[in-house]
N, C-alpha and C. Protein backbone atom coordinates (compact mmCIF):
# COMPACT_ATOMS: atom_id res chain seq x y z
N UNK A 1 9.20 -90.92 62.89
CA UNK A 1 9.71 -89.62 62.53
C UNK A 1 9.48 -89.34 61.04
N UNK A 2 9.82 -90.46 60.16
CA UNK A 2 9.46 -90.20 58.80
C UNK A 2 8.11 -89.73 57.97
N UNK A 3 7.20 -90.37 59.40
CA UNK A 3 5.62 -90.26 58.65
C UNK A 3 5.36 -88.94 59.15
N UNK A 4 5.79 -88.53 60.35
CA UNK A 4 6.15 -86.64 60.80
C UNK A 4 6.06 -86.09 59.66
N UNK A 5 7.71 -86.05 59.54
CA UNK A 5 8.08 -85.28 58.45
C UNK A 5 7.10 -85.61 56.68
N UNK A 6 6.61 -86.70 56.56
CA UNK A 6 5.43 -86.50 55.41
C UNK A 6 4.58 -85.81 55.43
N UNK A 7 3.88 -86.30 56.74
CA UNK A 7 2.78 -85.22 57.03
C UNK A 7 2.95 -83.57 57.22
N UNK A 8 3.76 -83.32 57.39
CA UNK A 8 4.27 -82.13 57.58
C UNK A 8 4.34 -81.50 56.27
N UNK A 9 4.98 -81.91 55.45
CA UNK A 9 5.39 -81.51 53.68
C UNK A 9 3.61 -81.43 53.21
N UNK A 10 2.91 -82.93 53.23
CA UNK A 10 1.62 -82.60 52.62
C UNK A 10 0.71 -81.22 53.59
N UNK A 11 0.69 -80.99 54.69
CA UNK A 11 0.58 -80.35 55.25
C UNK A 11 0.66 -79.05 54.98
N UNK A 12 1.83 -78.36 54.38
CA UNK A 12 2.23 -77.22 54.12
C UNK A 12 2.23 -77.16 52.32
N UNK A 13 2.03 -77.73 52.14
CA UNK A 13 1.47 -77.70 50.32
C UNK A 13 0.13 -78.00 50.24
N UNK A 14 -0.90 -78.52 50.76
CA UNK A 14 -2.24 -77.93 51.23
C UNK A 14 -2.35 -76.45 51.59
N UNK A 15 -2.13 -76.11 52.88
CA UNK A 15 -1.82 -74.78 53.13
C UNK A 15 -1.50 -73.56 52.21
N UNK A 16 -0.28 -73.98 50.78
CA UNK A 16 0.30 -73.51 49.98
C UNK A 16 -1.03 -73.76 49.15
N UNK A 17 -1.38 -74.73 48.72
CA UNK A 17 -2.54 -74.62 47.69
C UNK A 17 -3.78 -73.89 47.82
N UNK A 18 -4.03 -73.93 49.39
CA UNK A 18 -5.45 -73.27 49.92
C UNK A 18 -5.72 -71.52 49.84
N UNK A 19 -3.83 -70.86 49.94
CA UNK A 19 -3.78 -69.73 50.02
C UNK A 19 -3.70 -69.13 48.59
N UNK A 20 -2.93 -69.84 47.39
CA UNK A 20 -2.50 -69.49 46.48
C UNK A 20 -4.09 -69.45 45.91
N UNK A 21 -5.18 -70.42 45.73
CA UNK A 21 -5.94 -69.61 45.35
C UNK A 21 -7.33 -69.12 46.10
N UNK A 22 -7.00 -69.07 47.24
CA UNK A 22 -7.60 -67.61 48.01
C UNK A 22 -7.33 -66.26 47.38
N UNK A 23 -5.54 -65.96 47.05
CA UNK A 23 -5.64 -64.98 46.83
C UNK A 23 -5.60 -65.07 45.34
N UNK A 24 -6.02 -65.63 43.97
CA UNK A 24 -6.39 -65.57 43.00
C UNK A 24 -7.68 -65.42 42.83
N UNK A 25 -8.69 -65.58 43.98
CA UNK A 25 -10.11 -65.11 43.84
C UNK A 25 -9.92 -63.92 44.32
N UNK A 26 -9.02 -63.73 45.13
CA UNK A 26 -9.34 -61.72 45.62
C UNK A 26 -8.73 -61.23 44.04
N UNK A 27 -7.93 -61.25 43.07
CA UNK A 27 -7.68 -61.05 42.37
C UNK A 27 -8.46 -60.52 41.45
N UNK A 28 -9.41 -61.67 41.04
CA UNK A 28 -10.55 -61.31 39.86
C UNK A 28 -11.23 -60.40 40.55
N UNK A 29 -11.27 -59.33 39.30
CA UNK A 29 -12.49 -58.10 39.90
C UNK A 29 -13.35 -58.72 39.93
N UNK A 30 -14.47 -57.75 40.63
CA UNK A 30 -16.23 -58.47 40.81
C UNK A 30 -16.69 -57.66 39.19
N UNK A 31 -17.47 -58.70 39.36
CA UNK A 31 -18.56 -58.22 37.52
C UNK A 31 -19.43 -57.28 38.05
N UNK A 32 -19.64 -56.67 37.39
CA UNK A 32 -20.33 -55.43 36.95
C UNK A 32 -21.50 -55.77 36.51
N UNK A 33 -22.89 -55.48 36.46
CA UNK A 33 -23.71 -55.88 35.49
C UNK A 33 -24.26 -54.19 34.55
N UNK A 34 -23.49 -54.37 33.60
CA UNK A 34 -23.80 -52.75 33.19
C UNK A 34 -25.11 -52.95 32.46
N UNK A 35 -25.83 -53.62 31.97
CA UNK A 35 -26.82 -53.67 31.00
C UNK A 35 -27.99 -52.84 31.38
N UNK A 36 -28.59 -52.60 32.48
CA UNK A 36 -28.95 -51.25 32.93
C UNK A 36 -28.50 -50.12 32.43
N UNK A 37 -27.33 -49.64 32.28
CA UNK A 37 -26.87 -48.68 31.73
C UNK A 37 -27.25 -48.63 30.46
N UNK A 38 -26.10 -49.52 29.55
CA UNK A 38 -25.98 -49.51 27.95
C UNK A 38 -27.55 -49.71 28.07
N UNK A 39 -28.94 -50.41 28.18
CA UNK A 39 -30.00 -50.42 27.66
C UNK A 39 -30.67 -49.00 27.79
N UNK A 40 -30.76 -48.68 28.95
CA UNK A 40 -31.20 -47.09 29.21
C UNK A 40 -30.58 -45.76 29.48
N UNK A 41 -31.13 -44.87 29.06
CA UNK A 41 -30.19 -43.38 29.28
C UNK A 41 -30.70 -42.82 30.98
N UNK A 42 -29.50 -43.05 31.70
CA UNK A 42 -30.02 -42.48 33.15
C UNK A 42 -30.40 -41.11 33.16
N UNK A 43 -31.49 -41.18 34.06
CA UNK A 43 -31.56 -39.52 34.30
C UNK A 43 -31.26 -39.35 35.92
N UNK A 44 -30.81 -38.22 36.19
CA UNK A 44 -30.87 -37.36 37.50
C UNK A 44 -31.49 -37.71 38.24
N UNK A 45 -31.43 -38.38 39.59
CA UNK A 45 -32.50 -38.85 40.52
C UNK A 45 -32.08 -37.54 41.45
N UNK A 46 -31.57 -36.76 41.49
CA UNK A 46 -31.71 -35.83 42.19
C UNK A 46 -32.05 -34.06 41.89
N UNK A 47 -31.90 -33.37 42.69
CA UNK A 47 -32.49 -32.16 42.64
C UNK A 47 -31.78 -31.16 42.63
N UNK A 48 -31.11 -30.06 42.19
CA UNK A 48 -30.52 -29.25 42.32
C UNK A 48 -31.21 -27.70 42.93
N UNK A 49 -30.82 -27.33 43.60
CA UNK A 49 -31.90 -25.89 44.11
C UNK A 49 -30.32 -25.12 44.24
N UNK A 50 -30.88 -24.16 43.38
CA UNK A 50 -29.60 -23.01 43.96
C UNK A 50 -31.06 -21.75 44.56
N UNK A 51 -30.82 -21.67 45.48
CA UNK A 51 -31.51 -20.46 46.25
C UNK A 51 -33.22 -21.04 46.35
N UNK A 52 -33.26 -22.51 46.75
CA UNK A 52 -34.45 -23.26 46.73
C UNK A 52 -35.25 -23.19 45.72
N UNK A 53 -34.49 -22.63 44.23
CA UNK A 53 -34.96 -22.32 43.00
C UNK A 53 -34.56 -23.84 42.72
N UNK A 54 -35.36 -24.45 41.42
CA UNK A 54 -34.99 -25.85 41.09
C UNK A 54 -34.03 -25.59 39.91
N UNK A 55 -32.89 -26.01 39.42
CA UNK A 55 -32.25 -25.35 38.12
C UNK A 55 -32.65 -27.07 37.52
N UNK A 56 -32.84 -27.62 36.29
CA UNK A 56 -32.65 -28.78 35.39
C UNK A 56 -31.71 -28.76 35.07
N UNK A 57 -31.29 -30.03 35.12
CA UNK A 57 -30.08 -30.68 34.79
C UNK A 57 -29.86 -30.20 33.20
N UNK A 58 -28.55 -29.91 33.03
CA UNK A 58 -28.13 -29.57 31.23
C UNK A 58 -28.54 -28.01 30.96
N UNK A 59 -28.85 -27.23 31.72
CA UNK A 59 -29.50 -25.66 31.90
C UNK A 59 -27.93 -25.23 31.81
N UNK A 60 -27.61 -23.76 32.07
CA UNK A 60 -26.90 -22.90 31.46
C UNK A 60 -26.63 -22.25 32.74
N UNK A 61 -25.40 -22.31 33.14
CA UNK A 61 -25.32 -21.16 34.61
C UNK A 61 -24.16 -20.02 34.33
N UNK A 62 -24.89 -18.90 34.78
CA UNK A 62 -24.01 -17.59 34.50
C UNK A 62 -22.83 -17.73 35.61
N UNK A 63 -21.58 -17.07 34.85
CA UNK A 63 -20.36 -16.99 35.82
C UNK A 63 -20.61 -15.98 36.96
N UNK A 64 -21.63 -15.18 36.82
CA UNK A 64 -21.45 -14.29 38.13
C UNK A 64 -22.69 -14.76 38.78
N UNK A 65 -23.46 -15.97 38.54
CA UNK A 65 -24.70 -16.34 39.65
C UNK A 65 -24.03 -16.44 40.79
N UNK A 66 -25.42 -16.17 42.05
CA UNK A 66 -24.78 -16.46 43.44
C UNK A 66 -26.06 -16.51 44.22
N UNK A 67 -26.10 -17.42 45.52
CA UNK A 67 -27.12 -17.61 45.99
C UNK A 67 -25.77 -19.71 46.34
N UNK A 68 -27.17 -19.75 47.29
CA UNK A 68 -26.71 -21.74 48.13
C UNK A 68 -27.06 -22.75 47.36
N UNK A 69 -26.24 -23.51 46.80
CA UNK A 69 -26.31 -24.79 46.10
C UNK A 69 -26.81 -25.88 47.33
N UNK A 70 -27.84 -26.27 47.01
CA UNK A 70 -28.40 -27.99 47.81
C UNK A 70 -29.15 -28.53 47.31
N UNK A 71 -29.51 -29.48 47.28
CA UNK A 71 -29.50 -31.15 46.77
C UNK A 71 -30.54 -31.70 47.21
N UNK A 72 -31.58 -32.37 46.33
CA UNK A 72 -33.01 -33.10 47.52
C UNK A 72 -32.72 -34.37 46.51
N UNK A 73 -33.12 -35.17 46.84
CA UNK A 73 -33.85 -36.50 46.56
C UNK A 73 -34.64 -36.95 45.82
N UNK A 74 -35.34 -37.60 45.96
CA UNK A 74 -36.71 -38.47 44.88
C UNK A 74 -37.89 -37.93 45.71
N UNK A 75 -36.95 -37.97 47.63
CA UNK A 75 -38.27 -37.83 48.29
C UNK A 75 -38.42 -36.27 49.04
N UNK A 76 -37.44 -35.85 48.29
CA UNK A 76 -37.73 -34.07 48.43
C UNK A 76 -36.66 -33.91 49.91
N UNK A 77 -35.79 -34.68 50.40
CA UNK A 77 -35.17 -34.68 51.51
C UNK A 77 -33.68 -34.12 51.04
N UNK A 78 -33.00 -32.82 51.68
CA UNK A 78 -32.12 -32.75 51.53
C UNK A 78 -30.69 -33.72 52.21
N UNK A 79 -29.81 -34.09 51.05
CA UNK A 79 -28.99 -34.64 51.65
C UNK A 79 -27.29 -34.05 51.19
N UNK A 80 -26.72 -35.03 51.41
CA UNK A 80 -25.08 -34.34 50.70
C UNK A 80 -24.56 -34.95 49.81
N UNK A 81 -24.02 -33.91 49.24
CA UNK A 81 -23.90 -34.17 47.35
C UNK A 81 -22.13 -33.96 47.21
N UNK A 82 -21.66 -34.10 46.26
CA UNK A 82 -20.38 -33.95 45.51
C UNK A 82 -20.52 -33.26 44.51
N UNK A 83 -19.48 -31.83 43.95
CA UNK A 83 -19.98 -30.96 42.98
C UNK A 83 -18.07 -30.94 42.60
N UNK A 84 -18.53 -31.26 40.91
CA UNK A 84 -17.64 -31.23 40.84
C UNK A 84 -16.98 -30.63 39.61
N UNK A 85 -16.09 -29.57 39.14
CA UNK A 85 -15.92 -28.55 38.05
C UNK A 85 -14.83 -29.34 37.18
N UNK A 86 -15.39 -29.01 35.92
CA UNK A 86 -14.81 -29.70 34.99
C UNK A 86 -14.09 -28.87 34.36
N UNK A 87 -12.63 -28.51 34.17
CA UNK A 87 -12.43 -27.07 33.43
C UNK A 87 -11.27 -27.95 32.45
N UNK A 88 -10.57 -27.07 31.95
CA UNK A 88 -9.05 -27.04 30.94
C UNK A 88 -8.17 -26.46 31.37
N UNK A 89 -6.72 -26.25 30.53
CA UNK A 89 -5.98 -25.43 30.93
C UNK A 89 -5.87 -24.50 30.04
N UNK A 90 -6.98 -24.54 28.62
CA UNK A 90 -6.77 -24.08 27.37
C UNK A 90 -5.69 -24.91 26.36
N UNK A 91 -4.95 -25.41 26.76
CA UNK A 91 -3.83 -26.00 26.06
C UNK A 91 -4.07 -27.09 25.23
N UNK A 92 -4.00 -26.99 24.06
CA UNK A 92 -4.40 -28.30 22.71
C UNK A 92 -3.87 -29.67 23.52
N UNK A 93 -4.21 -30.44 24.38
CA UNK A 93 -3.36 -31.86 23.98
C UNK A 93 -3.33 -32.30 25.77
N UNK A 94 -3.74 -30.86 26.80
CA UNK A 94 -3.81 -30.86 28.07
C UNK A 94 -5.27 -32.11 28.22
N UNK A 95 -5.10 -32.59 29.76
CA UNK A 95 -6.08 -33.55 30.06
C UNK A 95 -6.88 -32.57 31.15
N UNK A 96 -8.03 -32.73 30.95
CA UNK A 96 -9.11 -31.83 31.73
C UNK A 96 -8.49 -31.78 33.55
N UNK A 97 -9.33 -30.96 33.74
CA UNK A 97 -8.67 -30.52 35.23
C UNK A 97 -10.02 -30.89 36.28
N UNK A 98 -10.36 -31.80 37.09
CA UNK A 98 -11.34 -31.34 38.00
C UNK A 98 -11.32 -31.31 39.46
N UNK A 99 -12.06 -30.47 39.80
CA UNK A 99 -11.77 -29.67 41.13
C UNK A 99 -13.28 -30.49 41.56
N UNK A 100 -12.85 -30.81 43.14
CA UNK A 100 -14.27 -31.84 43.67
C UNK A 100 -14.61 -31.22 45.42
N UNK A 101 -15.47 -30.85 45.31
CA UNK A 101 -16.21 -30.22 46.33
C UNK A 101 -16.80 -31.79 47.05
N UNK A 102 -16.42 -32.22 48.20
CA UNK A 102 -16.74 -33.50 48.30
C UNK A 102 -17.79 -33.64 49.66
N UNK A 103 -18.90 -34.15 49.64
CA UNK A 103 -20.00 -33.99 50.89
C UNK A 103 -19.99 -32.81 51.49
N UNK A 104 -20.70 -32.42 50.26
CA UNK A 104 -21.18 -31.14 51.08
C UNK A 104 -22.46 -30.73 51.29
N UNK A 105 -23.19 -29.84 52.15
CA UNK A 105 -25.06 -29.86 52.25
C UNK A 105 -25.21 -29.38 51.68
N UNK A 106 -24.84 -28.02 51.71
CA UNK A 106 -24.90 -26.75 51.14
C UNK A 106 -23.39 -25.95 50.57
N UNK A 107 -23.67 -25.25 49.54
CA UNK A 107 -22.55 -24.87 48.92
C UNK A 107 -22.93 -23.32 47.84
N UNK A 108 -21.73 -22.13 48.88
CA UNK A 108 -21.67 -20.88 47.81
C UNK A 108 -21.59 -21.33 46.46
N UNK A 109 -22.05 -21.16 45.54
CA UNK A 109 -21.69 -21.36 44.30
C UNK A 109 -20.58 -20.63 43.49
N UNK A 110 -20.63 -19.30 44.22
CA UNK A 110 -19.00 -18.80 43.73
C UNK A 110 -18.16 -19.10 44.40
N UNK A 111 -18.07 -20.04 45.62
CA UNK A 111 -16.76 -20.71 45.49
C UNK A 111 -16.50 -21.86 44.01
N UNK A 112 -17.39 -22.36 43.59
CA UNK A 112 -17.09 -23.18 42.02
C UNK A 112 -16.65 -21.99 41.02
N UNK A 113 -17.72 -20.99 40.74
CA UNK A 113 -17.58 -20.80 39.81
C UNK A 113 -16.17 -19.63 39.65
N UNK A 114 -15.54 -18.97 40.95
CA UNK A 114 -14.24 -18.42 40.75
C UNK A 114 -13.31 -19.41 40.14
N UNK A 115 -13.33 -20.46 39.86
CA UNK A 115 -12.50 -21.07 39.14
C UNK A 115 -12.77 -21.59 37.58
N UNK A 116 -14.36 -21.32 37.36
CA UNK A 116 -14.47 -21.63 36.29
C UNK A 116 -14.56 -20.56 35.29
N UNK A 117 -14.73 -21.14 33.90
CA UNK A 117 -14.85 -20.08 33.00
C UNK A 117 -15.45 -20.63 31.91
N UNK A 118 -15.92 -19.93 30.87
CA UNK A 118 -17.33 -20.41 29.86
C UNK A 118 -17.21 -21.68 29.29
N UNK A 119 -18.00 -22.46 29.20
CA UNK A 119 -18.27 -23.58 28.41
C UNK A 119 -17.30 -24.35 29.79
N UNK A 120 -16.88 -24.40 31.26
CA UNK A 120 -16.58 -25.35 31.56
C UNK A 120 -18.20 -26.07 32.19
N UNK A 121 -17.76 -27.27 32.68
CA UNK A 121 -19.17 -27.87 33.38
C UNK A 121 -19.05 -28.28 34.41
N UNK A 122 -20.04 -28.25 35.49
CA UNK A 122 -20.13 -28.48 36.58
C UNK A 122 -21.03 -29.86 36.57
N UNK A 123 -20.59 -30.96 37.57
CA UNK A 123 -21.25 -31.67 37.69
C UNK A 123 -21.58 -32.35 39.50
N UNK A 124 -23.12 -32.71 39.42
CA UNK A 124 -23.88 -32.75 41.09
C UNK A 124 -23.95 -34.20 41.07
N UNK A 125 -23.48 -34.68 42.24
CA UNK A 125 -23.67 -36.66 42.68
C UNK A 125 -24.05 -36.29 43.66
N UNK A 126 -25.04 -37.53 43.54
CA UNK A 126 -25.31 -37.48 45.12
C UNK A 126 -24.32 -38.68 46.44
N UNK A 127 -23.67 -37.92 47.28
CA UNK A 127 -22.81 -38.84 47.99
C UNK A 127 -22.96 -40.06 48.07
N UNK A 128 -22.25 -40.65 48.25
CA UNK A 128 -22.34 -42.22 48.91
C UNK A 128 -21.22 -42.53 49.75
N UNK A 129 -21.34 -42.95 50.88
CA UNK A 129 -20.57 -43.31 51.90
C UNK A 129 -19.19 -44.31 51.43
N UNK A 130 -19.60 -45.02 50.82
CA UNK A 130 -19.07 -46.15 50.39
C UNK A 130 -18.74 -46.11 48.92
N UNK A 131 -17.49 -46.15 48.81
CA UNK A 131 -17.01 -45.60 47.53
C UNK A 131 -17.56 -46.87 45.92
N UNK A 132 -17.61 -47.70 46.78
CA UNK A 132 -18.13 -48.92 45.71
C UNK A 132 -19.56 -49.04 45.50
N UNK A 133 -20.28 -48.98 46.45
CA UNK A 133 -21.96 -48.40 46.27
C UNK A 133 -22.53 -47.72 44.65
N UNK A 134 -22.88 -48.10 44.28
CA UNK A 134 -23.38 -47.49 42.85
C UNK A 134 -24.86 -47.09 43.19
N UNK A 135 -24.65 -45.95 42.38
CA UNK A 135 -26.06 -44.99 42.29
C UNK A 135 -26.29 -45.13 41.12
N UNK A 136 -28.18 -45.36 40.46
CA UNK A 136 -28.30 -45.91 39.41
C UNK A 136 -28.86 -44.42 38.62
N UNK A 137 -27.81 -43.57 39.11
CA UNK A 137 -28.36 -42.14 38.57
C UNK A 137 -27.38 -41.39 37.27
N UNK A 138 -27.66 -40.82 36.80
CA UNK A 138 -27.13 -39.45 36.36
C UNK A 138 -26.40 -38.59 37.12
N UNK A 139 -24.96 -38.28 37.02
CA UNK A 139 -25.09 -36.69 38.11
C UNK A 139 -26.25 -35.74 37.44
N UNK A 140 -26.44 -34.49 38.16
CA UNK A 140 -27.61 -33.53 37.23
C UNK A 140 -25.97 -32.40 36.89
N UNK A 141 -25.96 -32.15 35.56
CA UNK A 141 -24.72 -31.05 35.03
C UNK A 141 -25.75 -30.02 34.62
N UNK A 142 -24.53 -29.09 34.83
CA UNK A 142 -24.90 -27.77 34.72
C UNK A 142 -23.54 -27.26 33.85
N UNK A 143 -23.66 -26.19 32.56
CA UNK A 143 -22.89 -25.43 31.43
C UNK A 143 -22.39 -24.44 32.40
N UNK A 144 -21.10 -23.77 32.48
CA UNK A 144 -21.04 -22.33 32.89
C UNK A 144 -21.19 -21.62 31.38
N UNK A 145 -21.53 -19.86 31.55
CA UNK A 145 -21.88 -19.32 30.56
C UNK A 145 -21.17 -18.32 30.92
């Protein structure tokens, strides 16, 4: 009965040791390798077409434009994007406000821009299913004017 009950104690402090650091490895975040980044300035791997017009990324968009926001690729394939408005509240000391249009194909553009107003910015990702997935892109931004 005694060697039971030993085995039993080492038993469950194994167990205790095996879990305690199981969950100290879920703990540590995963590394990142940013040096891609900090070495190079990303650009836009994607496409912006408002009215199958191409706009460049960092261009100037009027508050009363209108016409379909969609999105191509590297390989000219439309897919679904995230658009997302960067505004204020005007208020000295307020933290920016953004409003996120999330997988979408196609998109009115005055649904964004009724909420925006000059100098806010709009910015285009291209989706990813998987929220941890990294895209080695740029969003492409766009100025309201």
């Amino acid at each position: 009965m005694r060697v039971l009950k030993v085995f039993w104690i080492v038993f469950v402090f194994m167990l205790t040791i095996l879990y305690s650091t199981e969950a100290a490895i879920q703990r540590i975040p995963p590394k990142i390798d940013n040096n891609l980044e900090k070495d190079s300035k990303l650009l836009p791997c994607i496409k912006t077409l408002l009215d199958e017009a191409w706009i460049p990324s960092g261009s100037h968009l009027s508050k009363s434009a209108q016409g379909t926001l969609t999105v191509t690729n590297e390989g000219e394939i439309k897919i679904y994007f995230n658009v997302i408005l960067k505004t204020s509240t005007g208020k000295k000391g307020d933290p920016p406000i953004y409003l996120r249009f999330v997988k979408v194909a196609q998109l009115d553009i005055r649904k964004v821009l009724e909420y925006a107003k000059a100098g806010d910015e709009i910015f285009i990702e291209q989706y990813t299913i998987d929220g941890n997935q990294r895209v080695l892109c740029a969003p492409s931004s766009l100025t309201v004017t």
